[in-house]
C-alpha atoms as a PDB file:
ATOM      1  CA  UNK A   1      80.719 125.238  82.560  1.00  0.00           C
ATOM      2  CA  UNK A   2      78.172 122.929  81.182  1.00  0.00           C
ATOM      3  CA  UNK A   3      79.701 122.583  78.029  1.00  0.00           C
ATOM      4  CA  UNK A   4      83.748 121.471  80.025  1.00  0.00           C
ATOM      5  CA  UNK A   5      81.423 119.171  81.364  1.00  0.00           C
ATOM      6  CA  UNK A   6      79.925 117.421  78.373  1.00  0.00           C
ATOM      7  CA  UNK A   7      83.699 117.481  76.957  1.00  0.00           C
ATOM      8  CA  UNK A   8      85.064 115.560  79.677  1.00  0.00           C
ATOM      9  CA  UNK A   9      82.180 112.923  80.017  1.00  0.00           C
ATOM     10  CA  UNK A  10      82.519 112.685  75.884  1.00  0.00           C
ATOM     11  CA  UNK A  11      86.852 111.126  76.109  1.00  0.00           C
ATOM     12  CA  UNK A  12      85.384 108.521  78.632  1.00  0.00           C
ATOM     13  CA  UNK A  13      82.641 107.799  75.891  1.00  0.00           C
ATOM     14  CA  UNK A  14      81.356 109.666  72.861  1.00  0.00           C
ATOM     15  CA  UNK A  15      78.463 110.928  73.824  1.00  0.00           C
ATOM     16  CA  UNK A  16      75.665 111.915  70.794  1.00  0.00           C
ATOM     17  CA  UNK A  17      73.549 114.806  71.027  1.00  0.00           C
ATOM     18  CA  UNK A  18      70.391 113.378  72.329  1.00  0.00           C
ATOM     19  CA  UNK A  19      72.596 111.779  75.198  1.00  0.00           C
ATOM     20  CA  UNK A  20      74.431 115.375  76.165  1.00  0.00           C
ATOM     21  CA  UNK A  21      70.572 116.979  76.584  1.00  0.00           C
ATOM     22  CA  UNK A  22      69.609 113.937  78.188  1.00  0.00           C
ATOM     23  CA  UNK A  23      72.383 114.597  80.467  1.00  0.00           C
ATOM     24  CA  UNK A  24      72.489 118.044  80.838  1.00  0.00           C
ATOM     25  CA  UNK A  25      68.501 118.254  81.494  1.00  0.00           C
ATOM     26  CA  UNK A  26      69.521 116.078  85.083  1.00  0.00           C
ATOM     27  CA  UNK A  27      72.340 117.726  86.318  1.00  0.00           C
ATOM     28  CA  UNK A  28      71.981 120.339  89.457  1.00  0.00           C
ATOM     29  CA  UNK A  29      74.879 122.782  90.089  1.00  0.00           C
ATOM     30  CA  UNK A  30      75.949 123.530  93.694  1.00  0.00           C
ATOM     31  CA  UNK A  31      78.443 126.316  94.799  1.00  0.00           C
ATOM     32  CA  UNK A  32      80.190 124.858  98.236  1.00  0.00           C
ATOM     33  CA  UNK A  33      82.304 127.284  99.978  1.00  0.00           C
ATOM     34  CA  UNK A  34      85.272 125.885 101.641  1.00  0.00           C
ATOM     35  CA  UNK A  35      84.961 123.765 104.688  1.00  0.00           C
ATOM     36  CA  UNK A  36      82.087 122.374 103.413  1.00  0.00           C
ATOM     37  CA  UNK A  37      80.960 118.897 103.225  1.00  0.00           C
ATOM     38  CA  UNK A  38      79.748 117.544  99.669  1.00  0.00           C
ATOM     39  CA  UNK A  39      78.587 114.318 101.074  1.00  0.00           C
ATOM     40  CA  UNK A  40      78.831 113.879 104.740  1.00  0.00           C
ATOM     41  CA  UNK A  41      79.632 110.506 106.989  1.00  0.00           C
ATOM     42  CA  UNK A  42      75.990 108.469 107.394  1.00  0.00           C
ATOM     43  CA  UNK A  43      74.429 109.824 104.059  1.00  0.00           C
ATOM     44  CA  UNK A  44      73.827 107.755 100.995  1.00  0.00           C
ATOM     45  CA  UNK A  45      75.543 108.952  98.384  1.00  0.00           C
ATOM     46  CA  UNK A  46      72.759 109.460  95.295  1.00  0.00           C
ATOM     47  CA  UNK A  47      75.322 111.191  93.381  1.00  0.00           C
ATOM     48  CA  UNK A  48      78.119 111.356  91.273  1.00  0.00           C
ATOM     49  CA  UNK A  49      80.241 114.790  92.189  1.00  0.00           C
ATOM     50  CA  UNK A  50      82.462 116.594  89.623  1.00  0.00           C
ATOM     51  CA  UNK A  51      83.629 119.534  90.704  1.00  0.00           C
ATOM     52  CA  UNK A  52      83.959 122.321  88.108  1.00  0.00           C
ATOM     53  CA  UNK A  53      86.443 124.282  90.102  1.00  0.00           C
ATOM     54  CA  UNK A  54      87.891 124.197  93.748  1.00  0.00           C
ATOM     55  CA  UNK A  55      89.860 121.071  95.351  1.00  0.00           C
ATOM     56  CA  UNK A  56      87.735 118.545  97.879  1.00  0.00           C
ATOM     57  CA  UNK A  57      89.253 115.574 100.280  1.00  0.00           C
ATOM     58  CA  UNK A  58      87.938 112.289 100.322  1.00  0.00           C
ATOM     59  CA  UNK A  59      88.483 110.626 103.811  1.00  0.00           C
ATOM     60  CA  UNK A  60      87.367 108.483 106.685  1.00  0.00           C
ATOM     61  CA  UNK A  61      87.183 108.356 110.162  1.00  0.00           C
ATOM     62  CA  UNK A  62      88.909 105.514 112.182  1.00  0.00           C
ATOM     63  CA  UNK A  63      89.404 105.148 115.830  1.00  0.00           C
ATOM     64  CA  UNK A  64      88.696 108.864 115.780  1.00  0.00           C
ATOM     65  CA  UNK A  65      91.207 109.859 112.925  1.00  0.00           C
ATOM     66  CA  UNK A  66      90.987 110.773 109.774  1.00  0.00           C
ATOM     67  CA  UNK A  67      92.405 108.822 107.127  1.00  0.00           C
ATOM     68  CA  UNK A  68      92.405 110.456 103.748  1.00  0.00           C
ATOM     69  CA  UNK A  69      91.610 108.339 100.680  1.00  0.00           C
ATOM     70  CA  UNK A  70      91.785 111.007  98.082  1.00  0.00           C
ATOM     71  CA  UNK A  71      91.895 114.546  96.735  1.00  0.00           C
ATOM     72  CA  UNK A  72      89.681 115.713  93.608  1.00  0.00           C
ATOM     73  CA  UNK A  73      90.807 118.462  92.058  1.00  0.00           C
ATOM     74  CA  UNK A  74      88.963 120.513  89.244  1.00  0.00           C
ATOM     75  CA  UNK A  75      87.568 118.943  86.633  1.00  0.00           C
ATOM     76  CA  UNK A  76      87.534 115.777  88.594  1.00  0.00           C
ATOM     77  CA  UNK A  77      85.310 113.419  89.479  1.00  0.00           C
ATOM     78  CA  UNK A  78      84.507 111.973  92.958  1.00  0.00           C
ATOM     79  CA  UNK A  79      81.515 109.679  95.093  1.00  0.00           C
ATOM     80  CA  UNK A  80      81.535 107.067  97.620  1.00  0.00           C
ATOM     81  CA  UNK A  81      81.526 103.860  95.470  1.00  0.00           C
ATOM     82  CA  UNK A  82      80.227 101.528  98.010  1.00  0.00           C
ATOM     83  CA  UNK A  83      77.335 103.874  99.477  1.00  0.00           C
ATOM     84  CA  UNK A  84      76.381 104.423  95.342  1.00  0.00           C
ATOM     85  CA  UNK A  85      76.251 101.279  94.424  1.00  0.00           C
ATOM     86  CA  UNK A  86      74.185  99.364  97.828  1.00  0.00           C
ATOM     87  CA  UNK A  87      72.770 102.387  98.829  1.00  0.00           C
ATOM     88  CA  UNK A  88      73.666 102.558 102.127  1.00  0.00           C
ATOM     89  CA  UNK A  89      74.704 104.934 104.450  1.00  0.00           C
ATOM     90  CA  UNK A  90      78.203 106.169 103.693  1.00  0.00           C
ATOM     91  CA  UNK A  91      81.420 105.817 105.631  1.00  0.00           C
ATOM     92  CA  UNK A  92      83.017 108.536 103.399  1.00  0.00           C
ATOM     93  CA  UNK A  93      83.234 112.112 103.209  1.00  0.00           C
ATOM     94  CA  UNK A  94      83.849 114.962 100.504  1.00  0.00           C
ATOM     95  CA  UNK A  95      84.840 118.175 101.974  1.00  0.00           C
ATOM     96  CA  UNK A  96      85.900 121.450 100.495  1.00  0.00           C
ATOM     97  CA  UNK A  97      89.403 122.541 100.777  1.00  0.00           C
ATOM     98  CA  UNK A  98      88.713 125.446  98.660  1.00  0.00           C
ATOM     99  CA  UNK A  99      85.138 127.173  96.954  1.00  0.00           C
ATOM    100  CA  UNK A 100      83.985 124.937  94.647  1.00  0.00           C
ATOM    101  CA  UNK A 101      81.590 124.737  92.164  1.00  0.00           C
ATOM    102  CA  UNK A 102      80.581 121.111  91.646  1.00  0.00           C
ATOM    103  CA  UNK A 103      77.848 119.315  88.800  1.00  0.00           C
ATOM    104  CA  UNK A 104      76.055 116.489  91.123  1.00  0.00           C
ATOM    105  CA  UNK A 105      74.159 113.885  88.527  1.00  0.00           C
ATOM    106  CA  UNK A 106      71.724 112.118  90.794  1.00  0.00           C
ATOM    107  CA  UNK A 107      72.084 108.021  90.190  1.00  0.00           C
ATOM    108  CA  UNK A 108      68.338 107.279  89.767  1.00  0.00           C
ATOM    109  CA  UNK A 109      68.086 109.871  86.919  1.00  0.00           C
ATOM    110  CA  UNK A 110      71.330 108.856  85.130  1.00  0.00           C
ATOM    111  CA  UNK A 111      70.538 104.781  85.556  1.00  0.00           C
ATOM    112  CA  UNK A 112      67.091 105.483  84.125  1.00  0.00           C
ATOM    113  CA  UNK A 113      68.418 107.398  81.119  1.00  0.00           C
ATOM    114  CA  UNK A 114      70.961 104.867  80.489  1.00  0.00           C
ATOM    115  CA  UNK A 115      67.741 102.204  80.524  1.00  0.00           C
ATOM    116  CA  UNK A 116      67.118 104.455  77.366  1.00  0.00           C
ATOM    117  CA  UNK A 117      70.114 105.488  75.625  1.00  0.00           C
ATOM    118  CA  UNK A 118      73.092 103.433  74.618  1.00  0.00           C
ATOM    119  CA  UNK A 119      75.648 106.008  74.857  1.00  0.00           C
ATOM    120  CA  UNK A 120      74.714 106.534  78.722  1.00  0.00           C
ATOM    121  CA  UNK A 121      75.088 102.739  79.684  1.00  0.00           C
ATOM    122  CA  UNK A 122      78.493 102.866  77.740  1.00  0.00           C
ATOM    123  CA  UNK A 123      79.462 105.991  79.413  1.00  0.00           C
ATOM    124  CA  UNK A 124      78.474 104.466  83.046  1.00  0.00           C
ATOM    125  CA  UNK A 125      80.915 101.054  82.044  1.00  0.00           C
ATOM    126  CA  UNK A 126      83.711 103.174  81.207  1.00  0.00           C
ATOM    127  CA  UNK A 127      83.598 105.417  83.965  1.00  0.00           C
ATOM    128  CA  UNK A 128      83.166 102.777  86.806  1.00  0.00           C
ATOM    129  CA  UNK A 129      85.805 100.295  84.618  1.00  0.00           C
ATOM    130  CA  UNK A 130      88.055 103.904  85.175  1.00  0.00           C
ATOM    131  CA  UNK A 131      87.460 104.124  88.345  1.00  0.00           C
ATOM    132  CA  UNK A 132      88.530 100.774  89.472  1.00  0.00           C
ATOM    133  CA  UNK A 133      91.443 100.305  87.888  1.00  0.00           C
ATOM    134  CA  UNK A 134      92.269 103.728  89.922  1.00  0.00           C
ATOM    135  CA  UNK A 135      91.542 102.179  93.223  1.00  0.00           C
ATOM    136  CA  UNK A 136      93.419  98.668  92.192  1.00  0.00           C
ATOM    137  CA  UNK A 137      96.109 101.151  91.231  1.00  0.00           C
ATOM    138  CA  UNK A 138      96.400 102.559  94.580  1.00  0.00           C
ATOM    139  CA  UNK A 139      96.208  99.756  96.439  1.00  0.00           C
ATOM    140  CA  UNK A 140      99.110  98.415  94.689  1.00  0.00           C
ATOM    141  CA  UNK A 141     101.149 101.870  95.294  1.00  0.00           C
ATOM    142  CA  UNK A 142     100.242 101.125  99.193  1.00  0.00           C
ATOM    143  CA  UNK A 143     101.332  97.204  99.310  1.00  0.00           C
ATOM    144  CA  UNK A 144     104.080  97.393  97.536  1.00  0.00           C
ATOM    145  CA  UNK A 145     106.068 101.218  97.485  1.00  0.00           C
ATOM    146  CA  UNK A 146     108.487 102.415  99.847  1.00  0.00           C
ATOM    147  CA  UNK A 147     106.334 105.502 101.753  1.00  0.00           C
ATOM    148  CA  UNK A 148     109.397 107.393  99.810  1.00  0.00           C
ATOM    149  CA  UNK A 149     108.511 105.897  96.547  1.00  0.00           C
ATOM    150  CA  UNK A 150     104.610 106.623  97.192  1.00  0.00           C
ATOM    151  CA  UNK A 151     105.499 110.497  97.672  1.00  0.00           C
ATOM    152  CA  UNK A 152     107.917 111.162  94.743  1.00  0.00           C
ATOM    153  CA  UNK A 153     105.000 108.971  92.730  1.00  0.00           C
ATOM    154  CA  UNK A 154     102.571 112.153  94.172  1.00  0.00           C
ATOM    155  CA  UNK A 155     104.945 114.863  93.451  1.00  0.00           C
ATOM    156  CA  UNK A 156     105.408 113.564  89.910  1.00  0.00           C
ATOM    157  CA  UNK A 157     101.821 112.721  89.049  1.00  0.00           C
ATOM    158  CA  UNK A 158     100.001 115.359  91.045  1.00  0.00           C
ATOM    159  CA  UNK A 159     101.763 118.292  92.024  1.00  0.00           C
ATOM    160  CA  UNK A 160      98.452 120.367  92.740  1.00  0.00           C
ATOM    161  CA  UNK A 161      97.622 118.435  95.778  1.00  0.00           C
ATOM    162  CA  UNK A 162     101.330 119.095  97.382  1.00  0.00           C
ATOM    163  CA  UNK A 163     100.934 123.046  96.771  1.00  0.00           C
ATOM    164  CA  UNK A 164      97.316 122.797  98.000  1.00  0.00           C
ATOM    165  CA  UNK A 165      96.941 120.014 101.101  1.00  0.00           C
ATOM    166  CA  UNK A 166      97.903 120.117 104.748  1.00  0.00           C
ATOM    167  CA  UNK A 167     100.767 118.174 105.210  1.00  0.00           C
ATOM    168  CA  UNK A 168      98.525 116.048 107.683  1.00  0.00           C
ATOM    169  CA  UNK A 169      96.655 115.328 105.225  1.00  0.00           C
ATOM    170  CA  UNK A 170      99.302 113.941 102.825  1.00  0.00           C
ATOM    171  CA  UNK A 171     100.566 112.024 105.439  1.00  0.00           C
ATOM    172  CA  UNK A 172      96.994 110.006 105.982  1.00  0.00           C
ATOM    173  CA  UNK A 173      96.939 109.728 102.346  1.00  0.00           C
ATOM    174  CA  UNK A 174      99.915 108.127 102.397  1.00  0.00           C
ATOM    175  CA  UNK A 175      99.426 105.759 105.042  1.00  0.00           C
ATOM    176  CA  UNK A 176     102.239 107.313 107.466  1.00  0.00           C
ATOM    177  CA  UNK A 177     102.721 109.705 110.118  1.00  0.00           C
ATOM    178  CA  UNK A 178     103.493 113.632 110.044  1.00  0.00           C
ATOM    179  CA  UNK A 179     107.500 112.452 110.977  1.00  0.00           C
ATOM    180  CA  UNK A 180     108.030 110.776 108.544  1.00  0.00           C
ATOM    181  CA  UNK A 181     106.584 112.458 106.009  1.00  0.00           C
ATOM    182  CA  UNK A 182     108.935 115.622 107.058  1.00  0.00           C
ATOM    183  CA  UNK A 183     111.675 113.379 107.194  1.00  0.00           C
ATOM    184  CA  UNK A 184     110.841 111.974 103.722  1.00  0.00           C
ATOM    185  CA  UNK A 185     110.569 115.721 102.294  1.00  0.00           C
ATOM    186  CA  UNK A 186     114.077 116.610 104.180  1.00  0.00           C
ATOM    187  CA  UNK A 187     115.860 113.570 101.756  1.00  0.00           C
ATOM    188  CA  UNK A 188     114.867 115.186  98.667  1.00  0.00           C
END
């Protein structure tokens, strides 16, 4: 588990030995049973989440709905970026949708060992670089698709999350309603 780990933070940066012990020596390994919340609405989020195996939602609340931002399957990383970085309470929440296994690396730990070890601080650019040039990625699908276009873009690109999400949920995620969704699914 450890070692799937290492591998996948090694093709966002190559990682040398010292750094994977480093590493390894901070992580804590949680299993969450479904239903679960990884981080929960008001918390600060003090870690980045990768779950090993199991499927999670990220999502809000707003005027008393949920509106999902994202899904992290396994072998997938996931954290509130805003309640990370300032520290402050967070407006996002990770929940199970299936038992998971996740690998929480607690911020102070990892900013303090990239203080000390190059391969850490490079690892930290390219994973934050990665992860917003996902969320300018899907703002753009969300200004500037067709809902229709936004869904075949999800069937093609991520399959898993169709066979594994409430339809509700799908429909947040895409920034329409239940309706049209269905009607959307009836055209293809």
């Amino acid at each position: 588990m450890i070692d799937a780990y290492l591998e996948i933070l090694d093709a966002f940066s190559p990682l040398q030995e010292e750094a994977r012990a480093l590493i390894e020596s901070q992580i804590t390994i949680k299993d969450i049973p479904k239903g679960d919340f990884i981080l929960q609405e008001g918390s600060v989020c003090n870690h980045i989440y990768f779950l090993h195996s199991g499927f999670a939602r990220q999502f809000y609340y707003k005027n008393g709905k949920e509106i999902t931002e994202w899904f992290a399957a396994s072998k997938e990383f996931c954290f509130s970026i805003e309640s990370y970085f300032h520290q402050t309470p967070s407006k996002l929440m990770i929940q199970t949708l299936e038992d998971s296994t996740v690998i929480f690396l607690h911020r102070d730990a990892y900013m303090e060992l990239s203080k000390i070890q190059s391969d850490l601080s490079q690892l930290a650019i390219k994973m934050f670089a990665e992860s917003l040039v996902f969320s300018q990625r899907r703002m753009e699908h969300v200004l500037f698709e067709s809902a229709k276009d936004r869904y075949v873009h999800l069937l093609e690109t991520k399959p898993n999350i169709i066979q594994k999400v409430p339809l509700a949920y799908i429909a947040s995620f895409l920034g329409i309603t239940q309706e049209t969704l269905s009607r959307i699914r009836g055209q293809l």
